[in-house]
Protein backbone atom coordinates (compact mmCIF):
# COMPACT_ATOMS: atom_id res chain seq x y z
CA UNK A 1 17.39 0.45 -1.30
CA UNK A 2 20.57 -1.18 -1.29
CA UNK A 3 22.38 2.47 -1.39
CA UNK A 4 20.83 2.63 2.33
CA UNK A 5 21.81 -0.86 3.13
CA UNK A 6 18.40 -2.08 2.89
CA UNK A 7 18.85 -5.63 1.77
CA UNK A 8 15.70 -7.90 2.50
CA UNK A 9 12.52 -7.02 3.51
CA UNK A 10 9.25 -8.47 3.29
CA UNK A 11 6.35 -6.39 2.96
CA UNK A 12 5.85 -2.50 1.95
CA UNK A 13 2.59 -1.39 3.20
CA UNK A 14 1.14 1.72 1.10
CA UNK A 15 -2.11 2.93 0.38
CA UNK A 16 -4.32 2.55 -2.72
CA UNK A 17 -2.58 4.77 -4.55
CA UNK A 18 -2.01 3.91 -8.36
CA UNK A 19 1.50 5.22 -8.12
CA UNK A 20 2.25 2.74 -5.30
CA UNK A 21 1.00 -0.21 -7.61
CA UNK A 22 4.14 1.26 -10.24
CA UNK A 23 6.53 1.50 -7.63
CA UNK A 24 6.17 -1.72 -6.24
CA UNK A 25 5.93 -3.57 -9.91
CA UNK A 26 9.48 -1.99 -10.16
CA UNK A 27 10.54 -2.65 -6.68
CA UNK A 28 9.73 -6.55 -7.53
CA UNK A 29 11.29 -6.70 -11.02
CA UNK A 30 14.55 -5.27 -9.73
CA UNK A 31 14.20 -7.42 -6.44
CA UNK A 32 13.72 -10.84 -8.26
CA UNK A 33 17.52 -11.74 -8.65
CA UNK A 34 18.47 -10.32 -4.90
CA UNK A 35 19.73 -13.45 -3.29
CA UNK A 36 17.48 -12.37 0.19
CA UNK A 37 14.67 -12.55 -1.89
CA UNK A 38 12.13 -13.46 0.40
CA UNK A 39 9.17 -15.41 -0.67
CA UNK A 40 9.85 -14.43 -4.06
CA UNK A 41 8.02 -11.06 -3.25
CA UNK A 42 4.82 -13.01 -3.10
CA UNK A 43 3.38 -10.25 -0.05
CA UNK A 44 5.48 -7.74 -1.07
CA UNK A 45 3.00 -5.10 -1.75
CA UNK A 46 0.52 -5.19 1.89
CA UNK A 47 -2.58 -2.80 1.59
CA UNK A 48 -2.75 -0.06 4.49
CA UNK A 49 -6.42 -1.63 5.96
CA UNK A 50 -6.35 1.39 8.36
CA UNK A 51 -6.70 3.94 5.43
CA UNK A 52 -8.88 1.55 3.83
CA UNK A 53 -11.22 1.40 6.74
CA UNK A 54 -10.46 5.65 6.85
CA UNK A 55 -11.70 5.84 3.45
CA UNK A 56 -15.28 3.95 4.02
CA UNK A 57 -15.60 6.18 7.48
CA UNK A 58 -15.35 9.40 5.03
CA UNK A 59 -17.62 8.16 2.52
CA UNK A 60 -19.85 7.24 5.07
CA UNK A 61 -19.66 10.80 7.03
CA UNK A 62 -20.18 12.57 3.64
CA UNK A 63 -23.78 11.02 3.42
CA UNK A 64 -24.51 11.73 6.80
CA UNK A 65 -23.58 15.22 6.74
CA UNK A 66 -25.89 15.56 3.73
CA UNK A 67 -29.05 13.91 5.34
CA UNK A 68 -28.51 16.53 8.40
CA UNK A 69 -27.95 19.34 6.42
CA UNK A 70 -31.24 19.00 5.03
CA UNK A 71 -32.78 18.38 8.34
């Protein structure tokens, strides 16, 4: 980050995935001495509520496609 000149930031939103949950436990521990530390990283890692929500909708369609196949 600070090779692009990314200094301070205060939220990376990602999905759910499990590599996200690494990268951001790494992205705090090397943030935590950065003297723009903001919040000491506190909402760092923000969930993406729009894939979330896109998630639940698929789900949801799979059933429904079942019940009108067998229809």
């Amino acid at each position: 980050m600070l090779d692009w000149g990314i200094d301070k930031f205060l939220t990376v939103t990602l999905d759910n995935a499990s590599s996200n949950c690494v990268t951001i436990s790494y992205l705090k521990n090397v943030m935590k001495d950065w003297p723009t530390n903001i919040l000491s990283n506190e909402h760092l890692h923000v969930r993406c509520c729009v894939h979330i929500v896109n998630l639940i909708v698929c789900d949801g369609l799979k059933e429904i496609n079942v019940l009108i196949v067998k229809i």
